[in-house]
C-alpha atoms as a PDB file:
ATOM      1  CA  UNK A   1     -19.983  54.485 -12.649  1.00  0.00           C
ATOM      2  CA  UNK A   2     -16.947  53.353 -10.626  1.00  0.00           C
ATOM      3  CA  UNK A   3     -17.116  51.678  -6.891  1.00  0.00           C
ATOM      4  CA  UNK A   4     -16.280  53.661  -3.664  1.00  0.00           C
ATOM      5  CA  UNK A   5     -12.410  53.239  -3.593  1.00  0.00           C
ATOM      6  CA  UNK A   6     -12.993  51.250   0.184  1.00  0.00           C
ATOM      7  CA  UNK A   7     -15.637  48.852  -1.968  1.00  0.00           C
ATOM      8  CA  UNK A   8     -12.608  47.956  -4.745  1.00  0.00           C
ATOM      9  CA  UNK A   9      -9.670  47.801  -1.613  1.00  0.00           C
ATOM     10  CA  UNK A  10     -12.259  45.248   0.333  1.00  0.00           C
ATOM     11  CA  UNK A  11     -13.450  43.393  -2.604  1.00  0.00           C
ATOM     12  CA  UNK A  12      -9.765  43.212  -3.966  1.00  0.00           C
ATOM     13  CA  UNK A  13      -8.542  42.156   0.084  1.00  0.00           C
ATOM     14  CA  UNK A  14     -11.004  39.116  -0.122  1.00  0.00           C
ATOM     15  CA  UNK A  15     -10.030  37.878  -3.486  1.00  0.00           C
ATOM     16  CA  UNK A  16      -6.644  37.638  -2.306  1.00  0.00           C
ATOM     17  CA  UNK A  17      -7.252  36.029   1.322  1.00  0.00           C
ATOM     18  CA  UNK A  18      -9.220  33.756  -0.720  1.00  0.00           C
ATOM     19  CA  UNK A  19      -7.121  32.635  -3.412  1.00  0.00           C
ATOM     20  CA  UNK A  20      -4.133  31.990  -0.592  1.00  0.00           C
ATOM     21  CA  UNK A  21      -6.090  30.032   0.716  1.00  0.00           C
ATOM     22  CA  UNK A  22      -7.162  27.949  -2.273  1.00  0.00           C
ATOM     23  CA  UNK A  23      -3.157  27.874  -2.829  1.00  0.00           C
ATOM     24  CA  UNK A  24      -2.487  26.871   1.301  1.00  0.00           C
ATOM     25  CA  UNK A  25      -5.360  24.317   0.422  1.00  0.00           C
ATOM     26  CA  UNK A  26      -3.449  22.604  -2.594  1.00  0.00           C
ATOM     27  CA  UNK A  27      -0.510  22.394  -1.528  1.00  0.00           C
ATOM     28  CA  UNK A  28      -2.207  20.697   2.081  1.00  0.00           C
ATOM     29  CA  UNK A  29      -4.213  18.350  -0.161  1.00  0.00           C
ATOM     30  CA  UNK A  30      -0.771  16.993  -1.783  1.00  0.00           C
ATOM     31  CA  UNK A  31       0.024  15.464   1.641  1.00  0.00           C
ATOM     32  CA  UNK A  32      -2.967  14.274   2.525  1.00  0.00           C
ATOM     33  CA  UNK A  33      -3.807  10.683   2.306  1.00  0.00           C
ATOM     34  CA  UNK A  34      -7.465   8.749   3.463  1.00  0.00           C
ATOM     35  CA  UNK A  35      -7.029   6.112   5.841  1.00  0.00           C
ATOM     36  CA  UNK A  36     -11.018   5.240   5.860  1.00  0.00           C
ATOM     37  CA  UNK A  37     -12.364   3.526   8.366  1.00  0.00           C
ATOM     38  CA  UNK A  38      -9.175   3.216  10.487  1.00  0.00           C
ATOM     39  CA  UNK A  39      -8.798   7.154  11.058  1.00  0.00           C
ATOM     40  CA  UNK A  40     -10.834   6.916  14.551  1.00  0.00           C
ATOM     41  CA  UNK A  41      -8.305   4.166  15.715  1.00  0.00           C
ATOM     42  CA  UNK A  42      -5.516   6.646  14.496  1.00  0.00           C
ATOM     43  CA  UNK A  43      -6.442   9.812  16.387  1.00  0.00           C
ATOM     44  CA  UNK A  44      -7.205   7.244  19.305  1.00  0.00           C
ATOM     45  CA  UNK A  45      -3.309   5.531  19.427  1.00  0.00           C
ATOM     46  CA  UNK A  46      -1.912   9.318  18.515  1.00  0.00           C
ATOM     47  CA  UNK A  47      -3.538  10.426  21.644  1.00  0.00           C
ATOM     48  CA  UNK A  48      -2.496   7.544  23.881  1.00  0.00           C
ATOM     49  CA  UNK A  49       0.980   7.793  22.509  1.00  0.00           C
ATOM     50  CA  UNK A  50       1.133  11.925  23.283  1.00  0.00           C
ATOM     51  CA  UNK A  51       1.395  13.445  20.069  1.00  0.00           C
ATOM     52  CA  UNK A  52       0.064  16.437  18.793  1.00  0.00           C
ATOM     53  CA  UNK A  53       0.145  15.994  15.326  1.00  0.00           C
ATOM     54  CA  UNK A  54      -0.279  13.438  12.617  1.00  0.00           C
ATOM     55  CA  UNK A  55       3.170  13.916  11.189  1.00  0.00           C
ATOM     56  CA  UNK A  56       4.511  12.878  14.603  1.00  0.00           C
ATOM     57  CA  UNK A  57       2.683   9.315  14.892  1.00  0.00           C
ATOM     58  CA  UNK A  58       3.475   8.940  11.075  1.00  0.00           C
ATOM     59  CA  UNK A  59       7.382   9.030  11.711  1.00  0.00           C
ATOM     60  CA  UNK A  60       6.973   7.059  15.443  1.00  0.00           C
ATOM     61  CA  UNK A  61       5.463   4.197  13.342  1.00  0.00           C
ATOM     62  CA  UNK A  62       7.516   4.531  10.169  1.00  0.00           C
ATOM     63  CA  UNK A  63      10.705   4.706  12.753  1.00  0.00           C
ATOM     64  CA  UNK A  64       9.449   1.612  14.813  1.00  0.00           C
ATOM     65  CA  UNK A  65      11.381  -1.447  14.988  1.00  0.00           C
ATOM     66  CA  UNK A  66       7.812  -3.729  13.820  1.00  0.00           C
ATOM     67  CA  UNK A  67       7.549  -1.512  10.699  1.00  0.00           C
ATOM     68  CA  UNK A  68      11.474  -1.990   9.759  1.00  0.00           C
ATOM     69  CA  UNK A  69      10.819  -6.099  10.150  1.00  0.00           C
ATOM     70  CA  UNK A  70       7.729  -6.510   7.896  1.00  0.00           C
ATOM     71  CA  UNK A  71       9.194  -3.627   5.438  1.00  0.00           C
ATOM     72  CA  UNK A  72      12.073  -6.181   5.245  1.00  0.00           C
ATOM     73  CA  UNK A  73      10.614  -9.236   4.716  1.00  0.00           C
ATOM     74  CA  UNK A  74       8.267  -7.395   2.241  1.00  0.00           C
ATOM     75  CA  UNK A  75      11.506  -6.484   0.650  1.00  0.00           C
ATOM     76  CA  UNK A  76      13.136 -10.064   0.451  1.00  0.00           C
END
């Protein structure tokens, strides 16, 4: 006995929301990284500095000047 053609286009609709977002999820989890115990300090200095995402206070600190002088020294 076959489904109700609307059974098979719903069933079939869900399989694909759900495996793009299994694929959305991968590809998320390859940027991702686990700061621990320091994540509430993050989300507290990413407020205070303005930004609305992560990527933003990632590249402010990468870009600052006391990042540059103890990548430098690291690198000496």
């Amino acid at each position: 006995m076959r489904c109700p053609r609307s059974l098979c286009y719903h069933f079939h609709y869900h399989c694909d929301i759900t495996s793009k977002k299994k694929e959305l999820d991968r590809a998320r989890d390859k940027t991702r990284i686990n700061i621990g115990a320091a994540f509430e300090r993050w989300k507290a200095l990413r407020d205070l500095k303005g930004f609305k995402i992560d990527a933003e206070l990632a590249t402010f600190l990468l870009d600052s000047s006391l990042f540059k002088c103890s990548l430098e020294a690291c690198c000496l």
